[in-house]
Protein backbone atom coordinates (compact mmCIF):
# COMPACT_ATOMS: atom_id res chain seq x y z
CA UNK A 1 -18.23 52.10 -68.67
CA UNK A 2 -18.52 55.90 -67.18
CA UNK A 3 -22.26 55.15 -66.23
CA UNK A 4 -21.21 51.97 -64.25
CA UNK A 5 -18.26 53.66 -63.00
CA UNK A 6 -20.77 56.70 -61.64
CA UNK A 7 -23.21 54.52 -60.27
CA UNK A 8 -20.51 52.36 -58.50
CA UNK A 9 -19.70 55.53 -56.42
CA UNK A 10 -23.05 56.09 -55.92
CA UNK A 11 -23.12 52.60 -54.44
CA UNK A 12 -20.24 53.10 -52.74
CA UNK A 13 -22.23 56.13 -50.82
CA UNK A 14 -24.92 53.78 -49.72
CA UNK A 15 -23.13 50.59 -48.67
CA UNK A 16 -21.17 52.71 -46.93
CA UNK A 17 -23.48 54.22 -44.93
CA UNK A 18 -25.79 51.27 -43.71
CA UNK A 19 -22.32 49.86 -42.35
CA UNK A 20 -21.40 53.47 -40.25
CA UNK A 21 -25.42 53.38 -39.32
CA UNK A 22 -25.47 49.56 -37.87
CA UNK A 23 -22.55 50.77 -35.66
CA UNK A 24 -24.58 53.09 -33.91
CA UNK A 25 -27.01 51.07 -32.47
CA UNK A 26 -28.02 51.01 -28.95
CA UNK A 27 -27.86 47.45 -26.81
CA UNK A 28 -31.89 47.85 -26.42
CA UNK A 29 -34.81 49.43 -28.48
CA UNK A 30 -36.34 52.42 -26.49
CA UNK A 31 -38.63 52.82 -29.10
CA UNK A 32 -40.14 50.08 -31.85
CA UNK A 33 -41.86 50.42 -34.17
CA UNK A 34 -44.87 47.15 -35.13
CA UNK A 35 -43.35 44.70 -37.40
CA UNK A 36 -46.21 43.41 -38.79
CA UNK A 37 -47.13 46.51 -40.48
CA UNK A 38 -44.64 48.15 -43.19
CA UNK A 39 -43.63 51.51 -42.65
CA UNK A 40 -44.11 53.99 -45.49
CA UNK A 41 -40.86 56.22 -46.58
CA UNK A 42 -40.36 58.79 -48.98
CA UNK A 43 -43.35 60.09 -49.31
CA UNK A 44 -44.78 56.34 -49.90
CA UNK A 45 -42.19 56.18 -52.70
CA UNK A 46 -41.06 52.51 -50.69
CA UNK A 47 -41.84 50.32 -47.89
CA UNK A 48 -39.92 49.21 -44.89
CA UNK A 49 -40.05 45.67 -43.61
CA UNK A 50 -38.63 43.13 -41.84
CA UNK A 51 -39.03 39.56 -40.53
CA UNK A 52 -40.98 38.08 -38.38
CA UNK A 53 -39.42 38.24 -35.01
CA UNK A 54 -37.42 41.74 -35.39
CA UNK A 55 -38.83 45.00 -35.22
CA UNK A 56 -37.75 48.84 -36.73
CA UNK A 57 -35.95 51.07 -34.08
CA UNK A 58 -38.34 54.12 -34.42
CA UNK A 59 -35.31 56.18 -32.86
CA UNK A 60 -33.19 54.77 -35.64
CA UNK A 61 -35.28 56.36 -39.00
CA UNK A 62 -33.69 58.88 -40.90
CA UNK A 63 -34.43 60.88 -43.53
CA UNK A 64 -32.36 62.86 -45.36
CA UNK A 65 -33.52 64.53 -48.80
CA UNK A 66 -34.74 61.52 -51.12
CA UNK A 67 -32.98 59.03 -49.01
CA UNK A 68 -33.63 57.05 -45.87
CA UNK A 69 -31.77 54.72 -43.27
CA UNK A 70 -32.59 52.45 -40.57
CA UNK A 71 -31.79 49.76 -37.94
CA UNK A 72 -33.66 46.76 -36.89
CA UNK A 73 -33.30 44.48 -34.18
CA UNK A 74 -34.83 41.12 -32.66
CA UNK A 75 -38.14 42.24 -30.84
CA UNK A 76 -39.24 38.31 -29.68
CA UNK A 77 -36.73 36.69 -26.91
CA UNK A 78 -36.09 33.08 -27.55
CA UNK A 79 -33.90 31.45 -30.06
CA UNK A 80 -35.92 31.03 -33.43
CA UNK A 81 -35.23 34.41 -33.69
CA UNK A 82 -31.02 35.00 -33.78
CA UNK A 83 -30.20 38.23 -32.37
CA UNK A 84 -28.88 40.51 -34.74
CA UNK A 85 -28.45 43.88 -35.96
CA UNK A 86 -30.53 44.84 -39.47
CA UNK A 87 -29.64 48.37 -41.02
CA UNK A 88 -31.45 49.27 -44.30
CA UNK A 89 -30.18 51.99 -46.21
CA UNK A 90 -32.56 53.06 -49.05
CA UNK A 91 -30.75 55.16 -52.39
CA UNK A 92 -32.44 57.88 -54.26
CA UNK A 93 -34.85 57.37 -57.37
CA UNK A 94 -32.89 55.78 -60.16
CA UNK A 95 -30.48 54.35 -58.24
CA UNK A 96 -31.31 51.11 -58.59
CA UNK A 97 -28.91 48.53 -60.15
CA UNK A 98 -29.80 45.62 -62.39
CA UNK A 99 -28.18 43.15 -60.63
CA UNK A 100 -28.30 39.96 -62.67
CA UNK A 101 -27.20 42.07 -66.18
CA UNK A 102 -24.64 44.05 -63.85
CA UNK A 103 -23.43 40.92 -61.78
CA UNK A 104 -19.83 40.69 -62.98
CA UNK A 105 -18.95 44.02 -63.08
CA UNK A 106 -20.40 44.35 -59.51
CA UNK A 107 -18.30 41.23 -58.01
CA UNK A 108 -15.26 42.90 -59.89
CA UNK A 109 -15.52 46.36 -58.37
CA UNK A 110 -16.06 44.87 -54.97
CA UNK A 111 -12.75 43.40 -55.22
CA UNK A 112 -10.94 46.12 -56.16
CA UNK A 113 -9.38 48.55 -52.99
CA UNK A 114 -11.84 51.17 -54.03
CA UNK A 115 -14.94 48.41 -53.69
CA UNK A 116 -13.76 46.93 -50.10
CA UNK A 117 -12.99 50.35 -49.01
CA UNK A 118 -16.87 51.32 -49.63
CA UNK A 119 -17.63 48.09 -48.25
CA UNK A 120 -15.30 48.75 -44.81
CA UNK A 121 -16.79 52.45 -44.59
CA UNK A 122 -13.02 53.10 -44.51
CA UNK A 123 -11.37 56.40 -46.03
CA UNK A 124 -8.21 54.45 -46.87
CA UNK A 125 -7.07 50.90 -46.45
CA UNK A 126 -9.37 48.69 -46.28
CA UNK A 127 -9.86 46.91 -43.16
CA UNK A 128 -12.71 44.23 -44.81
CA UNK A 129 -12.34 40.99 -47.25
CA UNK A 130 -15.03 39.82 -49.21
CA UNK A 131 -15.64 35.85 -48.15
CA UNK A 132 -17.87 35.08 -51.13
CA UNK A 133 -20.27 36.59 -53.24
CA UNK A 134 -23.29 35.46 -55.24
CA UNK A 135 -26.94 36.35 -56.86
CA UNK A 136 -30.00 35.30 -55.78
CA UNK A 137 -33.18 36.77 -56.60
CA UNK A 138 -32.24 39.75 -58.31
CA UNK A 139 -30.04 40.52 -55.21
CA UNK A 140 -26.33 40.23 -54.69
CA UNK A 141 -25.63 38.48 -51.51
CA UNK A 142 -22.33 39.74 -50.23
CA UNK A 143 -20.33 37.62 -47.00
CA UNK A 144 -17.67 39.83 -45.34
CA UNK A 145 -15.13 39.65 -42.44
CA UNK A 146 -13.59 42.70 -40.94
CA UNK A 147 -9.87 42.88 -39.89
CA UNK A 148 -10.13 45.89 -37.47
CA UNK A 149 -12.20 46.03 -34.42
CA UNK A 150 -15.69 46.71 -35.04
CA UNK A 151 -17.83 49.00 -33.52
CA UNK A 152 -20.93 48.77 -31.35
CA UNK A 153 -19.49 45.12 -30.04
CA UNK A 154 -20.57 43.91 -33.64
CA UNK A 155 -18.93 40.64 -35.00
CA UNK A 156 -16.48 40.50 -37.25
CA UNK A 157 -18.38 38.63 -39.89
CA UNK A 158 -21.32 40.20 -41.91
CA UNK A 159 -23.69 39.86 -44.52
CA UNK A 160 -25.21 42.40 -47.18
CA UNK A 161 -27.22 43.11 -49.53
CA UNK A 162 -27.62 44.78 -52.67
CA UNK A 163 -30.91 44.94 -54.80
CA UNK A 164 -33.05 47.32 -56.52
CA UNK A 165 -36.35 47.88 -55.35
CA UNK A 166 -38.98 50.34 -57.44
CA UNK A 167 -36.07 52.09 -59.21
CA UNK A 168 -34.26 52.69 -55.97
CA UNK A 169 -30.60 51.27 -54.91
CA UNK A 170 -31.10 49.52 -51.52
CA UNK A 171 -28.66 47.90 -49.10
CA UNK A 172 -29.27 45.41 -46.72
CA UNK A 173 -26.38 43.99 -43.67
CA UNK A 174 -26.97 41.97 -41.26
CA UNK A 175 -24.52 41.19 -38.53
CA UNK A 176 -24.18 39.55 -34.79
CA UNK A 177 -22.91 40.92 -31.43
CA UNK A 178 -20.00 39.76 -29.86
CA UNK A 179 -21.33 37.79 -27.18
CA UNK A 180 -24.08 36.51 -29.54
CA UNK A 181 -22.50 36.11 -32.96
CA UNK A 182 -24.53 34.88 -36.11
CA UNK A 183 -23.30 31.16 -37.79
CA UNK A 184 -22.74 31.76 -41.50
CA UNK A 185 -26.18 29.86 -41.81
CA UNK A 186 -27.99 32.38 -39.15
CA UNK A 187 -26.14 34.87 -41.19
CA UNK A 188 -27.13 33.91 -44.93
CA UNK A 189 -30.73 32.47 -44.16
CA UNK A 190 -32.21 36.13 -42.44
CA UNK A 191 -30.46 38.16 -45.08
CA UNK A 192 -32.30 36.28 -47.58
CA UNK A 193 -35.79 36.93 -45.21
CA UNK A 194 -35.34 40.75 -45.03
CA UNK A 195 -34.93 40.74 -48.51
CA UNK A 196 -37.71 38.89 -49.41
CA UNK A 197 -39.88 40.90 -46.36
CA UNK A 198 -38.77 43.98 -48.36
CA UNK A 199 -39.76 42.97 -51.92
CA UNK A 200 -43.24 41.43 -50.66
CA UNK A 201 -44.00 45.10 -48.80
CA UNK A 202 -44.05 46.42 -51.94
CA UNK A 203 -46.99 44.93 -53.86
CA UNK A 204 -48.88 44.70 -50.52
């Protein structure tokens, strides 16, 4: 119970800050980097990557220590590609969280004031509710709806992800603009493609 409870936090940390770093994104990309070629973090510890269609905000990478963070955006006009706003936010080794053996526990602290707090990037009420939850692929696939106005013009609704890639904890949310917000299919199906664009850079 006190490991889970320490890695919940550590969780916490992470989900926490992919949701503060998806605010911050500019209405256009100054700089991209190519989507059709991963880009190497850590050291080449992992891989970034993302669907077809959207591209990495070069301006957007961070590193900081053994972590990293970073926002993605649609790169292709036209509308097989939703618009949308894709932050990745990559733990530190060991980190990573066995999401099918963990799944219960997970859903359960995410529903707690402490969970949707982490999951609102607030400091003390939460301002978030958790829509639904389920796994799928070794990844918990989270639906959310904030209360409070968002920031960067982003959509109330959004979608995230939590798997563990090569012993790392990494979180994935996806959300819409305003003016050009995601359907809860638009929403759900690219989630699912970053994820799998993720796991696939990694044995390529």
């Amino acid at each position: 119970m006190f490991i889970w409870i320490n890695r919940a936090n550590q969780l916490s940390s992470f989900v926490a800050a992919g949701l503060f770093l998806s605010a911050c994104l500019p209405s256009g990309f100054d700089q991209i980097y190519d989507a059709q070629k991963p880009y190497v973090v850590l050291g080449g510890a992992l891989r970034i990557a993302v669907p077809q269609g959207y591209c990495l905000d070069r301006g957007s990478l961070v590193t900081n220590g053994d972590t990293f963070v970073a926002l993605a955006g649609r790169c292709v006009e036209g509308t097989v590609y939703p618009a949308a706003v894709i932050s990745i936010a990559v733990g530190p080794q060991g980190t990573a969280v066995d999401v099918a053996e963990n799944v219960d526990e997970l859903i359960s602290y995410f529903e707690t004031q402490n969970g949707l707090a982490a999951l609102s990037a607030a400091e003390n009420t939460p301002s978030i509710t958790l829509i639904s939850a389920q796994v799928e692929k070794q990844a918990l696939l989270l639906h959310l709806k904030k209360h409070s106005a968002t920031k960067g013009g982003l959509q109330s609704d959004t979608w995230r992800a939590i798997v563990g890639l090569s012993g790392r904890l990494i979180t994935i949310s996806i959300s819409g603009r305003d003016g050009d917000a995601l359907t809860q299919a638009q929403g759900a199906a690219l989630l699912k493609k970053v994820i799998s664009a993720m796991a696939q850079s990694q044995t390529a």
